[in-house]
Each structure stands twice: as structure tokens, then as C-alpha cells.
C-alpha atoms as a PDB file:
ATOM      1  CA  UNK A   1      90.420 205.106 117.892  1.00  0.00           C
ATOM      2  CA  UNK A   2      93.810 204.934 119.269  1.00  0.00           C
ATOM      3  CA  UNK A   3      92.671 205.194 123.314  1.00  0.00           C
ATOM      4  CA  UNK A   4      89.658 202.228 121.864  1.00  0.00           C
ATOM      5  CA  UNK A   5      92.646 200.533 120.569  1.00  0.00           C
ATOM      6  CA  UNK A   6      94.888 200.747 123.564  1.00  0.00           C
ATOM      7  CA  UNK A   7      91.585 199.490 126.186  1.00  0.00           C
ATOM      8  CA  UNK A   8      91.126 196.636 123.742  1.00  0.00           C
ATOM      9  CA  UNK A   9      95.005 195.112 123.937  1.00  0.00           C
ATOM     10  CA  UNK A  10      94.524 195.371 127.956  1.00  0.00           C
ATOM     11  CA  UNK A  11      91.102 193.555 127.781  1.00  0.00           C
ATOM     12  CA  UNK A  12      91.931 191.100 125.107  1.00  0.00           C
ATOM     13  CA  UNK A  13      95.974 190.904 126.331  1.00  0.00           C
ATOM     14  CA  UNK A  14      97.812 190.096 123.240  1.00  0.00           C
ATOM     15  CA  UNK A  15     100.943 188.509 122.866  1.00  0.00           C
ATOM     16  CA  UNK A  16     101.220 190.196 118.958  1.00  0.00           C
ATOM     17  CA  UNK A  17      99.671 192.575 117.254  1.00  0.00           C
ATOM     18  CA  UNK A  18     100.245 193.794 113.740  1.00  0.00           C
ATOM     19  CA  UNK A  19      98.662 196.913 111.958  1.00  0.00           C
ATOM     20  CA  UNK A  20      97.388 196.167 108.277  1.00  0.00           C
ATOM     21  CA  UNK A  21      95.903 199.172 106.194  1.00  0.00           C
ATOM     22  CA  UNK A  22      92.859 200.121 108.486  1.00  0.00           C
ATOM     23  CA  UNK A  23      92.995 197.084 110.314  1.00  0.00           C
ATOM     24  CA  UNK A  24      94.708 195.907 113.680  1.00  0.00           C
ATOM     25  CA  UNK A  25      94.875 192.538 113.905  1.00  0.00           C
ATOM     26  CA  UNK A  26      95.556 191.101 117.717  1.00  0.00           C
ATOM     27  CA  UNK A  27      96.762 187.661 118.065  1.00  0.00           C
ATOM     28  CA  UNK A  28      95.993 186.100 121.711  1.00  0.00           C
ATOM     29  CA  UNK A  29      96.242 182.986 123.829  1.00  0.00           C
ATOM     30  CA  UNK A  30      92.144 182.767 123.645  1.00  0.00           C
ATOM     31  CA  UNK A  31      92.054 183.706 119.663  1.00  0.00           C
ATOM     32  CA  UNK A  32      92.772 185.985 116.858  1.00  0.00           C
ATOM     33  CA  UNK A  33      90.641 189.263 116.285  1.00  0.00           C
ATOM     34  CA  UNK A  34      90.425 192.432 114.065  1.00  0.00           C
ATOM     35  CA  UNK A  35      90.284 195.756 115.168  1.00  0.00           C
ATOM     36  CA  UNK A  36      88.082 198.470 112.651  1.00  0.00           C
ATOM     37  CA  UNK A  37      87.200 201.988 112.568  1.00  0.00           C
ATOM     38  CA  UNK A  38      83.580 201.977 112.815  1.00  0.00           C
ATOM     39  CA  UNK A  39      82.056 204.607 110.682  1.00  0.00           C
ATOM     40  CA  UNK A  40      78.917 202.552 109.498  1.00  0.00           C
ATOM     41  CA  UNK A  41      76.769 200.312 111.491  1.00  0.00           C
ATOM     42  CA  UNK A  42      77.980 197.217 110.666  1.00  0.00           C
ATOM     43  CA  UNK A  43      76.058 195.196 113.090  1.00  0.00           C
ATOM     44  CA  UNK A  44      72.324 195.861 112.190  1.00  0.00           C
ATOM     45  CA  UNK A  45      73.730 195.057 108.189  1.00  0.00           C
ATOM     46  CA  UNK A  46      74.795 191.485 109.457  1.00  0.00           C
ATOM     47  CA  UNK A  47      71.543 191.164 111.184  1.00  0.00           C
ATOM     48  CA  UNK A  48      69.530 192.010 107.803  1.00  0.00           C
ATOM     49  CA  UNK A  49      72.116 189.751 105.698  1.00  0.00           C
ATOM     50  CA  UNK A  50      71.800 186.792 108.216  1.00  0.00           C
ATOM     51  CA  UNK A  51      67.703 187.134 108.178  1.00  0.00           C
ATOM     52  CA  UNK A  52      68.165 186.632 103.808  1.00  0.00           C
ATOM     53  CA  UNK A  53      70.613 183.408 104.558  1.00  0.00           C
ATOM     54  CA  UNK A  54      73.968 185.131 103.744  1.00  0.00           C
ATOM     55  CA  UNK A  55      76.301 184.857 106.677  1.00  0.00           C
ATOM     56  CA  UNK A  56      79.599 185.178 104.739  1.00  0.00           C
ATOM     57  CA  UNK A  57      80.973 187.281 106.903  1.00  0.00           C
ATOM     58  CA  UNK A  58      83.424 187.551 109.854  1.00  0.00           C
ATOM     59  CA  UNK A  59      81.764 187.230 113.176  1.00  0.00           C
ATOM     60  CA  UNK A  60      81.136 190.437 114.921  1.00  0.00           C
ATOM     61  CA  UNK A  61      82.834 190.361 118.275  1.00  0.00           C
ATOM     62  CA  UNK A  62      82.049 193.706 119.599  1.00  0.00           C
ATOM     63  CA  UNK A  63      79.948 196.752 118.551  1.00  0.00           C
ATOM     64  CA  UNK A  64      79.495 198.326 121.687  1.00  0.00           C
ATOM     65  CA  UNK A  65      82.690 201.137 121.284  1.00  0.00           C
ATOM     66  CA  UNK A  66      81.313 204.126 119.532  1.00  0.00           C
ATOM     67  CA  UNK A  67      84.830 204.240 117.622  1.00  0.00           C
ATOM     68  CA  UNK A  68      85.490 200.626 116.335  1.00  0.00           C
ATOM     69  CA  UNK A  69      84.344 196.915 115.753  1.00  0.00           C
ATOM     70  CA  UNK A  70      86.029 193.716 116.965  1.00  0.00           C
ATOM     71  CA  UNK A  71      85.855 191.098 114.560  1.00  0.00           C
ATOM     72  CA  UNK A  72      86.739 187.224 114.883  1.00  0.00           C
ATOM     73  CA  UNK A  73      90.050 187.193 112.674  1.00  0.00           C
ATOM     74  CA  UNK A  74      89.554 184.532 109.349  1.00  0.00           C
ATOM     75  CA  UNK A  75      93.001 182.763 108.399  1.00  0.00           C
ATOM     76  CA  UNK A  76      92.203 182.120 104.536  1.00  0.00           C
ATOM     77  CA  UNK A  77      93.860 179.465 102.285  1.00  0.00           C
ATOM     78  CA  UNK A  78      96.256 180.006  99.529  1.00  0.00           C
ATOM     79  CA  UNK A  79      94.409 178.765  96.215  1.00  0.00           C
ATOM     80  CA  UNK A  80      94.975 179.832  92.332  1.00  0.00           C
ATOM     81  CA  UNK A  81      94.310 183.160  91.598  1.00  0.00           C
ATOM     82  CA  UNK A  82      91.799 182.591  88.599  1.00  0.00           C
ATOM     83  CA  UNK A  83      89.828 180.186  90.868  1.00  0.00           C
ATOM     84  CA  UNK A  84      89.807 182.520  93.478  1.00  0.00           C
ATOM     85  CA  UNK A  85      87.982 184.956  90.498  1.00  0.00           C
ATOM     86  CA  UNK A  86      85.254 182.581  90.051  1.00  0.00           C
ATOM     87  CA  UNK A  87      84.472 181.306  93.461  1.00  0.00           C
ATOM     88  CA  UNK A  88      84.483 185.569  94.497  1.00  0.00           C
ATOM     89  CA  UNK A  89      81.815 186.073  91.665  1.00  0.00           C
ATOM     90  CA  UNK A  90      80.015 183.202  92.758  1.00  0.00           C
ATOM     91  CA  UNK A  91      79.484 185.020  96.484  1.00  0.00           C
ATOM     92  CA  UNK A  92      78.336 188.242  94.744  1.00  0.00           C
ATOM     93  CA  UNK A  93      75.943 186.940  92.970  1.00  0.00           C
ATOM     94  CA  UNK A  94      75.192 184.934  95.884  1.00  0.00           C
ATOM     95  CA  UNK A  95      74.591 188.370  98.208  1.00  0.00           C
ATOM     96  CA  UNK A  96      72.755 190.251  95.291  1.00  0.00           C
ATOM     97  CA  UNK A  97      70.421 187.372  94.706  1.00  0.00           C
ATOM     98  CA  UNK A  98      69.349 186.955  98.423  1.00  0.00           C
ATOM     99  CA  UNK A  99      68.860 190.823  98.877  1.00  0.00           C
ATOM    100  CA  UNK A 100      67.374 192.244  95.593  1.00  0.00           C
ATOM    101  CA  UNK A 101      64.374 193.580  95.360  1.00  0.00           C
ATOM    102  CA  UNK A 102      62.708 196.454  93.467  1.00  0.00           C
ATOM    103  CA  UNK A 103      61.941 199.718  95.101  1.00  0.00           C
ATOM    104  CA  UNK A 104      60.129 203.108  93.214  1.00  0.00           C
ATOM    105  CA  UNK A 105      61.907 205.961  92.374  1.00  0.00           C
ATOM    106  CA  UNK A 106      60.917 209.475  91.706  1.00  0.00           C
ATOM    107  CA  UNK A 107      60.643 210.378  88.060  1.00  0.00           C
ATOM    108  CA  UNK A 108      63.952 212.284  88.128  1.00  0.00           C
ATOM    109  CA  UNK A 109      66.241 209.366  89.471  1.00  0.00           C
ATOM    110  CA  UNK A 110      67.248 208.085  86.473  1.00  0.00           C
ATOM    111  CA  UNK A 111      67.948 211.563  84.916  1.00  0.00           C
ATOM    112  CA  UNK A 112      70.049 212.348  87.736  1.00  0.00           C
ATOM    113  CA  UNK A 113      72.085 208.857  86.283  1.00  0.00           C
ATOM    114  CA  UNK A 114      71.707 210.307  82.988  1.00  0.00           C
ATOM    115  CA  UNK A 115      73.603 213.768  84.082  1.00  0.00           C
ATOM    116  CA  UNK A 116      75.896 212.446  86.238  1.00  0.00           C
ATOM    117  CA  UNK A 117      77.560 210.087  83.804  1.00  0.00           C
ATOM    118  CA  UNK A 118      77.037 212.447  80.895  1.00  0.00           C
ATOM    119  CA  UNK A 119      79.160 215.030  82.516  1.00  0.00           C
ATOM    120  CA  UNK A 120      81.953 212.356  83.234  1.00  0.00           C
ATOM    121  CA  UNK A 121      82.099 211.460  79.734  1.00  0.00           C
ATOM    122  CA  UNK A 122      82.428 215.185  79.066  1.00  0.00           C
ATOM    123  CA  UNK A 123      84.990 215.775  81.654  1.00  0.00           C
ATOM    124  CA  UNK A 124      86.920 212.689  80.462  1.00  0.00           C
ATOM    125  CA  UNK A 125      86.628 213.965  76.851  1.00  0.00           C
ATOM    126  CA  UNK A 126      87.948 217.363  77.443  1.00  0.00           C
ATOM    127  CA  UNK A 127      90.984 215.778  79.865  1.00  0.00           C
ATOM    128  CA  UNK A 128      92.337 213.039  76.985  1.00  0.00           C
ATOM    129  CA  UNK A 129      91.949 216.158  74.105  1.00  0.00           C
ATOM    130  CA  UNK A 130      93.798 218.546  76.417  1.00  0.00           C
ATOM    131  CA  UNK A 131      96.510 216.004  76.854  1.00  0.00           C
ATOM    132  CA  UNK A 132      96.514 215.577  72.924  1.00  0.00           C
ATOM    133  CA  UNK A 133      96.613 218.816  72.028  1.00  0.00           C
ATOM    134  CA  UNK A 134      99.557 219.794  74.216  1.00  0.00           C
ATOM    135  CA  UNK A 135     101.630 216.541  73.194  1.00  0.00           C
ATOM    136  CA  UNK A 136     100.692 217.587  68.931  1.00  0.00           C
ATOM    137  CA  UNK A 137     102.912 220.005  69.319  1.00  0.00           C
ATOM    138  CA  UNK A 138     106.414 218.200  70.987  1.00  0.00           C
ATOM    139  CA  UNK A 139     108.852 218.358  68.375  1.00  0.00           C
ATOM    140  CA  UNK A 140     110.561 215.352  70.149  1.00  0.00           C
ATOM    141  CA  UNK A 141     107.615 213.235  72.632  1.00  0.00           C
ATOM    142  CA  UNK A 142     108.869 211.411  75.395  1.00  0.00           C
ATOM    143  CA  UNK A 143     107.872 207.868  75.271  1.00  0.00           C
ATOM    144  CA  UNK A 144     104.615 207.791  77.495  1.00  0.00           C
ATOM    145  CA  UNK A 145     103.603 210.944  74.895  1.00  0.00           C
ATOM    146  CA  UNK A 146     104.169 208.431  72.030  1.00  0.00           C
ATOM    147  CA  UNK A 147     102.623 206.225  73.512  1.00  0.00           C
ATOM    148  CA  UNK A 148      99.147 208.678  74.600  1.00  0.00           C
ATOM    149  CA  UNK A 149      99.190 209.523  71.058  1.00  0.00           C
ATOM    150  CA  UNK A 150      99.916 206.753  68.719  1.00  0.00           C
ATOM    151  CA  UNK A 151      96.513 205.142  71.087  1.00  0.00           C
ATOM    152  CA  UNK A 152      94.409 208.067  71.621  1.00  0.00           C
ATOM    153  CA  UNK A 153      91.956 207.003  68.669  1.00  0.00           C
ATOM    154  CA  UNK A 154      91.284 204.352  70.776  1.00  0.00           C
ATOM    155  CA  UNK A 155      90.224 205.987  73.948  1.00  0.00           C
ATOM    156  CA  UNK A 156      88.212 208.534  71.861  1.00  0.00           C
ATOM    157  CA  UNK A 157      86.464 205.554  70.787  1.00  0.00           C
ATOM    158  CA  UNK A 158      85.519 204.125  74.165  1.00  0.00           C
ATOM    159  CA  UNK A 159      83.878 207.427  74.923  1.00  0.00           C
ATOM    160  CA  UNK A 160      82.302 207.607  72.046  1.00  0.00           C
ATOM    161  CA  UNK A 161      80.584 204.090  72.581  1.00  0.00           C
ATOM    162  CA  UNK A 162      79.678 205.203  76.256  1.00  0.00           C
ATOM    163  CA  UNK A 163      77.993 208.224  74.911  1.00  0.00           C
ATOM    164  CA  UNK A 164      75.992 206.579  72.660  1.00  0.00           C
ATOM    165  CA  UNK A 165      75.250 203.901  74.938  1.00  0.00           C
ATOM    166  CA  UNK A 166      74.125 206.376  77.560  1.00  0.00           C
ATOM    167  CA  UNK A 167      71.661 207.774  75.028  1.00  0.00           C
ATOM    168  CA  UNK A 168      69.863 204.310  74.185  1.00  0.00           C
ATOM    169  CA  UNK A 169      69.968 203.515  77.896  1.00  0.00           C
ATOM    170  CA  UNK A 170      68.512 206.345  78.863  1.00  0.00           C
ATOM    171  CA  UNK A 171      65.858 205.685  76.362  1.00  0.00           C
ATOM    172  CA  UNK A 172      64.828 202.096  77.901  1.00  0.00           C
ATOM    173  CA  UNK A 173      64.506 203.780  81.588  1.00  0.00           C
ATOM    174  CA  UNK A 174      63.237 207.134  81.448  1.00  0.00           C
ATOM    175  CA  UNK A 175      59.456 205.607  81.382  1.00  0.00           C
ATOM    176  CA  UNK A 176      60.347 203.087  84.723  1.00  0.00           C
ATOM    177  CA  UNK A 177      59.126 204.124  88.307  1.00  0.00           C
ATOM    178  CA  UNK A 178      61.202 201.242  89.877  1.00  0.00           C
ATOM    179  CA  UNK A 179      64.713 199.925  90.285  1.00  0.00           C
ATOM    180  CA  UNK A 180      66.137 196.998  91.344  1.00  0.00           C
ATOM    181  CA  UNK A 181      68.671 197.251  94.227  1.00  0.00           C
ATOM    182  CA  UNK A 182      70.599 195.149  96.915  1.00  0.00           C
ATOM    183  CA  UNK A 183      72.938 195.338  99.289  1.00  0.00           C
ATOM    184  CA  UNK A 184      75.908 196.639  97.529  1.00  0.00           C
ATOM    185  CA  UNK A 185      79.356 195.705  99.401  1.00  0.00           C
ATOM    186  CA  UNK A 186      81.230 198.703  97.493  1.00  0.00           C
ATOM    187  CA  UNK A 187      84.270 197.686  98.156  1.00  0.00           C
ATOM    188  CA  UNK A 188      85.377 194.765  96.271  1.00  0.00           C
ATOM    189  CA  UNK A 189      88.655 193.149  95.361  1.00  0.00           C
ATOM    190  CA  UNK A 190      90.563 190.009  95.891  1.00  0.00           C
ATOM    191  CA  UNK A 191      92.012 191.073  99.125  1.00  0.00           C
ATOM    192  CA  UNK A 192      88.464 191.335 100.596  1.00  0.00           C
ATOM    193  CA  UNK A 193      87.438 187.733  99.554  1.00  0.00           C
ATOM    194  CA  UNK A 194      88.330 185.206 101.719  1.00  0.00           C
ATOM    195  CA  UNK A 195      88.339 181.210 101.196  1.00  0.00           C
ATOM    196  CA  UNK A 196      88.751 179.587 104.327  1.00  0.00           C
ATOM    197  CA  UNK A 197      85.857 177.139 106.344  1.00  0.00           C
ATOM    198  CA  UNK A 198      82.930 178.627 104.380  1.00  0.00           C
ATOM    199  CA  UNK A 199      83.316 182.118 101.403  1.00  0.00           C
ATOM    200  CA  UNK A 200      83.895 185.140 103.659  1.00  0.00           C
ATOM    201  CA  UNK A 201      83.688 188.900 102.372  1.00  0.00           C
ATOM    202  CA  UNK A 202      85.537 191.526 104.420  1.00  0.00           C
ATOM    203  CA  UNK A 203      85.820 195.316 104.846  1.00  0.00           C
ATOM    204  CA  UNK A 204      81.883 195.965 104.937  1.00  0.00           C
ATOM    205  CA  UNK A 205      82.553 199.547 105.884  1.00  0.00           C
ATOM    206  CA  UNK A 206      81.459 201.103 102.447  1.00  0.00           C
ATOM    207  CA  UNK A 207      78.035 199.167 102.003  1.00  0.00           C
ATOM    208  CA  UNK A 208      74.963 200.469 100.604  1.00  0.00           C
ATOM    209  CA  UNK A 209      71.774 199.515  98.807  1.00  0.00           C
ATOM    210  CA  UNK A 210      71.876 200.665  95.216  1.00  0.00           C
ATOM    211  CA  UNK A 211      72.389 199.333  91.984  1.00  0.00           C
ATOM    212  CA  UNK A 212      74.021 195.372  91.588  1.00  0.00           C
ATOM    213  CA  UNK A 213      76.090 197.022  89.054  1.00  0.00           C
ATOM    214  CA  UNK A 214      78.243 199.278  90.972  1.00  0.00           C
ATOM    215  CA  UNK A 215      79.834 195.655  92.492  1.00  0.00           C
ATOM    216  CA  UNK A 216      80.893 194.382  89.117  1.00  0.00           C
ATOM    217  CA  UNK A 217      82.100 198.038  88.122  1.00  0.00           C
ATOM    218  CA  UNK A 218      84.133 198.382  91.305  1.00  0.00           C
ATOM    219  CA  UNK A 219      85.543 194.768  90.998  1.00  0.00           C
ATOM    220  CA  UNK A 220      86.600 194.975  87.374  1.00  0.00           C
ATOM    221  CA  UNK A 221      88.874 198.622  87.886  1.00  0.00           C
ATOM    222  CA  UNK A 222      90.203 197.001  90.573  1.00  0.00           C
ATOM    223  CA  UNK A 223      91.349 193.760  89.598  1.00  0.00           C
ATOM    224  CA  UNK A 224      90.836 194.009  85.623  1.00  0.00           C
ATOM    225  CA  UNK A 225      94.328 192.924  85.274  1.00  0.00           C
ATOM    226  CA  UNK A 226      94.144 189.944  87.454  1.00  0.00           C
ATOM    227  CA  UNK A 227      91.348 187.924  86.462  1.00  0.00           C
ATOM    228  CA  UNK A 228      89.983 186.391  83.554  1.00  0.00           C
ATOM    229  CA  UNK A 229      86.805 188.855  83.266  1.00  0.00           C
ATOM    230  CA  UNK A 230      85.365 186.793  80.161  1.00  0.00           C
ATOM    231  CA  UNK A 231      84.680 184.045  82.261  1.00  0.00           C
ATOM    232  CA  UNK A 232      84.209 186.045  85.444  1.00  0.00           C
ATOM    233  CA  UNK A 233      81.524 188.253  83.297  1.00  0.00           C
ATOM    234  CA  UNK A 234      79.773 185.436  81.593  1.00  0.00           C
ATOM    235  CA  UNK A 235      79.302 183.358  85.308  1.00  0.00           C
ATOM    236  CA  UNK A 236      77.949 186.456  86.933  1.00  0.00           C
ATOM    237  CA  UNK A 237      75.144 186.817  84.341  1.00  0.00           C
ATOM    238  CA  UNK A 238      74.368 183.074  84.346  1.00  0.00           C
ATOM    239  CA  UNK A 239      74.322 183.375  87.824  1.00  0.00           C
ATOM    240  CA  UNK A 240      72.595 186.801  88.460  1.00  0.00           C
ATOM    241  CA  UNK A 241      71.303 187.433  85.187  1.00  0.00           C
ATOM    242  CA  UNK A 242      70.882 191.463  84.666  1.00  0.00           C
ATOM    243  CA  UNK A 243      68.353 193.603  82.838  1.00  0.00           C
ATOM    244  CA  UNK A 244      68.879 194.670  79.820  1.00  0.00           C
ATOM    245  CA  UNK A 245      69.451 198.301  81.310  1.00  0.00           C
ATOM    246  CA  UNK A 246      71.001 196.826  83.803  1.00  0.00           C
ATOM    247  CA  UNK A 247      73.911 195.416  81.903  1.00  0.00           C
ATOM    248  CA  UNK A 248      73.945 198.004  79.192  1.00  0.00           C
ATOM    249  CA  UNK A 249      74.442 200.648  82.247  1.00  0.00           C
ATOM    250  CA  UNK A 250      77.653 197.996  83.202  1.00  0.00           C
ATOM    251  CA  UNK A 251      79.483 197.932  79.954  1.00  0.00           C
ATOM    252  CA  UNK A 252      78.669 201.940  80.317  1.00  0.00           C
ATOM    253  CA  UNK A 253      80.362 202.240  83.450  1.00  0.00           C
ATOM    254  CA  UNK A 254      83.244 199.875  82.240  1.00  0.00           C
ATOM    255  CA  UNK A 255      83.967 201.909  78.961  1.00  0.00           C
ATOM    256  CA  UNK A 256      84.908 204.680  80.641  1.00  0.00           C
ATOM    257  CA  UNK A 257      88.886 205.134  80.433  1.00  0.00           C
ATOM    258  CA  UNK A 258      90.463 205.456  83.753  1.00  0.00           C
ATOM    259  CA  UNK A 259      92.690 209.108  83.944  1.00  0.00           C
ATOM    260  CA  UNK A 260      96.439 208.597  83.661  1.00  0.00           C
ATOM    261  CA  UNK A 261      98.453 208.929  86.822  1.00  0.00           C
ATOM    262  CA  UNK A 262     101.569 210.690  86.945  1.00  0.00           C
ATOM    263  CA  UNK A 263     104.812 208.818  87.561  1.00  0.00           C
ATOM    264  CA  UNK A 264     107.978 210.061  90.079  1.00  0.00           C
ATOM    265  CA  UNK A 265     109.733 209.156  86.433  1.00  0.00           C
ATOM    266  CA  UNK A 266     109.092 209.045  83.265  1.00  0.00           C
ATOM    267  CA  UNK A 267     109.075 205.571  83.145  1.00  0.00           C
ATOM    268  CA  UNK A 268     106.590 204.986  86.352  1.00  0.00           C
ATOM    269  CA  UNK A 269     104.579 207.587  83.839  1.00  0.00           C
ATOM    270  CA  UNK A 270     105.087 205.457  80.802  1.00  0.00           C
ATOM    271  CA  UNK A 271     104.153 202.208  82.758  1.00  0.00           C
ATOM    272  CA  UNK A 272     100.960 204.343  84.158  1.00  0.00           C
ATOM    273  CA  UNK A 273      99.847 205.563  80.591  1.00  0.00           C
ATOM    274  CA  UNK A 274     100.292 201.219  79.443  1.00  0.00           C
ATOM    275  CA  UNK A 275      98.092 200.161  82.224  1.00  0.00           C
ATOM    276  CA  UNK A 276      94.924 203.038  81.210  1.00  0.00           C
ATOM    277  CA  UNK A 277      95.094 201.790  77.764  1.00  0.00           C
ATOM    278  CA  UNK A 278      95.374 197.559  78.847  1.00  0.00           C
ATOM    279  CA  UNK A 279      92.389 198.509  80.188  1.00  0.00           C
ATOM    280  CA  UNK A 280      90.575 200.097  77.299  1.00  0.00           C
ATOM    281  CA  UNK A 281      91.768 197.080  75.241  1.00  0.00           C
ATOM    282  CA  UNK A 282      90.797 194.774  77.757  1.00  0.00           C
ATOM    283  CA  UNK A 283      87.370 195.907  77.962  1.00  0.00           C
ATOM    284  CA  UNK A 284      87.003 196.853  74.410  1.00  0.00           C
ATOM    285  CA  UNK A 285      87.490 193.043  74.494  1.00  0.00           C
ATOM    286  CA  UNK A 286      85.563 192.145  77.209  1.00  0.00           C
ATOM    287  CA  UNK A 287      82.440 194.047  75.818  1.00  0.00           C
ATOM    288  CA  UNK A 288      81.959 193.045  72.246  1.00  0.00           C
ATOM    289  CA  UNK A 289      81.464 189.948  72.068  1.00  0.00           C
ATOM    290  CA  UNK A 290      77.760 191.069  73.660  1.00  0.00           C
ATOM    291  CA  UNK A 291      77.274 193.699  71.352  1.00  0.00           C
ATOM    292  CA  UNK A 292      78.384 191.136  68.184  1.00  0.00           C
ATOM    293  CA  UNK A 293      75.755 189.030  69.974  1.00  0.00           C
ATOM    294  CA  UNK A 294      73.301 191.397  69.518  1.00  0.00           C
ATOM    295  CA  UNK A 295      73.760 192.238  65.592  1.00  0.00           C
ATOM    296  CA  UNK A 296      73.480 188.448  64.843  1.00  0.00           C
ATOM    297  CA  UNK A 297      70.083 188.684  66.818  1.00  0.00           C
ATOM    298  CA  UNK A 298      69.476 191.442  63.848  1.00  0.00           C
END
């Protein structure tokens, strides 16, 4: 990528470039572009997305390196961060409605769902009572223990709703031989949304077709601290209104408690172990107004 990177500044003669992440970005007297590590093809995606009427994306410049992608470089406007929420929703359902469609699956694709979260929940269950067990017996807990503990009812709780969850799901799709999919950009977050002559999204290197849900799910880790996810939420089912199993496998996916990461201190760890649980109170929050729905319906 380097030597690709090297030919590129000689072709495209640069007056400045700047390395970001993944990303070099080379600013020239004929225009600004991005330089990416290729690693999916990129190209024939845009071609598919164009032929559904989605072009929100940067202009591809050139494929033709083996190693990386030139991009046309997109200067984006400074706006307020919950609007920038809502207008980014708006483009995903935008992409999932224009490339949807339903596709058959072999009998044991939803079991293999089934499994795969099912052992998560168990791994997750086993990690937060290993972490109790050895904080129980502290005489004196530091203050992210105190914290784990006095709260650990909670997270127990969000597991146990998953569980359950997983069960009644499972129930609703085990009979279904098809599945609705799109193209799935994978790799969401506010840094990869960009407002500028049209909606652009960015960093396409992850893509797939699966699920519509894995977008939300990967959005609302990322950024659950950022945006107003009641509002986001509720706009993204108006707009791209999921299946029932669709959205219960969401809030399923959502529920789960992140793991705590270790701090260089104890209070980077104590700061850690109060972001894991804003998020299971945030979604805790987040989720049951649905379910509250749902009992009134009964």
C-alpha cells in the first residue's frame, strides 16, 4: 500500500497530504482525493447501489490498483449533533429500503442465530458472575468494584430479558424459509456520515448483505451516548418499519451489556465500568416503552 501510495502522490502531485486513521487524504492544485486500502470490491457495490437510486457515496476515482481506491475527497458542513442523528437515520433507512429484498434460507439458518447469540448470553453471564464473585469477597472494594456491584442486578437483568427474548424469537422464525436482507454498510457512526451537497456515507470497506438490523445494532454501541436514540429509534421504524422478528432480534442485540474495559488507572477503570452500565440504563430505557406498548395491546 505504501509503494501504491508513493506512485499516487507523483501522479496526482500534491502540495499536502495528511494521514487520517486508514485514510490518506491528498490535497492538489486539480482537487482533493482519498487514498483506501482496498480489501473489498468497492466498485461493483457502487454500481449495484447506483442501479437501486442510492448514490450517496463518494465518487470512485480509481479502482484499477490491486492495493487501494482513490476517492473524490467530500468537505462536510458543521451542523448540530442531534440533527446530524436524524438526517444519518434518514440515509439508512434510505439504503435498506432501496436494496431489501427477501432471499430463502436453509432450515438451519436461523438456528445457527439461535446458537450463536445463546452462547454470547452465556459467555456474558459467566464473565459479569465471575467478576461478582471475586469482588463479594474485598473486604475494602475500590470504587469501580462498588460501583460493578451495587449495579450488577441490573445487568443480570438485561441478560435475563435477552434470554427470554431469544426464546420467543426463536419461536416466530424457526417455521420461515426466507429472510429479508440488504446491503448492510457495517460500519456506521457519525464520523462516516457526511452532510455536504447531497447525504454521503463513507468507509464502505466492511459491507455486506445480511440482516437491516446489524446497521441499527452497530450504530447504537457506537454512538449510544451521542444521540437521542428515542427519536432516532422511533424515525427508523416509521421510516423502515421492521418485522416483528425483525425488531424483537434488535432490542435482542441491544440488551446485551457491553464487557468492561480495563483502565491504565483506577479511575480510567471506574469511568469504563460508568459508561457499560449508561448503556444498560440507556437501553433499558430505550426498549420499554415497546414492550409497555405491547401489554396495553393485552
Amino acid at each position: 500500500m505504501n509503494r501504491s501510495i508513493e506512485v499516487l502522490k507523483a501522479i496526482y502531485k500534491p502540495y499536502r497530504y495528511t494521514i487520517k486513521g486508514k485514510a490518506t487524504k491528498l490535497e492538489t492544485t486539480s482537487g482533493d482525493f482519498v487514498i483506501k486500502e482496498k480489501n473489498k470490491n468497492v466498485g461493483e457495490l457502487f454500481n449495484y447501489l447506483v442501479s437501486r437510486h442510492f448514490d450517496n457515496f463518494p465518487h470512485l476515482i480509481d479502482e484499477s490498483r490491486k492495493d487501494v481506491n482513490v476517492y473524490e475527497y467530500i468537505e462536510g458542513i458543521k451542523m448540530p449533533l442531534d440533527q446530524k442523528c436524524e438526517d444519518m437515520i434518514d440515509l439508512v433507512s434510505q439504503l435498506h429500503n432501496q436494496t431489501s429484498y427477501f432471499k430463502e434460507v436453509s432450515e438451519d439458518k436461523y438456528k445457527e442465530i439461535y446458537e450463536g447469540i445463546k452462547s454470547n448470553i452465556t459467555y456474558l453471564r459467566n464473565y459479569y458472575n465471575t467478576k461478582y464473585e471475586m469482588f463479594f469477597t474485598e473486604i475494602y472494594m475500590s470504587p469501580s468494584h462498588y460501583l460493578f456491584m451495587r449495579n450488577f442486578a441490573k445487568v443480570m437483568a438485561a441478560l435475563d430479558f435477552a434470554e427470554e427474548e431469544l426464546g420467543s424469537w426463536y419461536d416466530l422464525v424457526k417455521e420461515e424459509s426466507k429472510i429479508r436482507v440488504c446491503v448492510v454498510h457495517n460500519n456506521l457512526e457519525l464520523d462516516h456520515y457526511i452532510k455536504a451537497d447531497k447525504d454521503y456515507f463513507i468507509s464502505w470497506d466492511n459491507f455486506k448483505i445480511d440482516t437491516p438490523v446489524l446497521d441499527f445494532v452497530n450504530f447504537y454501541r457506537k454512538e449510544y451516548a451521542k444521540c437521542n436514540f428515542e427519536f432516532v429509534l422511533k424515525k427508523y421504524l416509521t421510516n423502515f418499519p421492521l418485522l416483528e422478528y425483525e425488531k424483537k432480534l434488535l432490542f435482542i442485540l441491544i440488551a446485551l451489556p457491553p464487557q468492561i474495559k480495563k483502565g491504565d488507572s483506577e479511575f480510567a477503570t471506574t469511568q469504563n465500568m460508568r459508561k457499560s452500565l449508561d448503556y444498560v440504563f440507556k437501553t433499558e430505557n430505550l426498549i420499554r416503552p415497546y414492550y409497555a406498548k405491547d401489554e396495553e395491546e393485552k
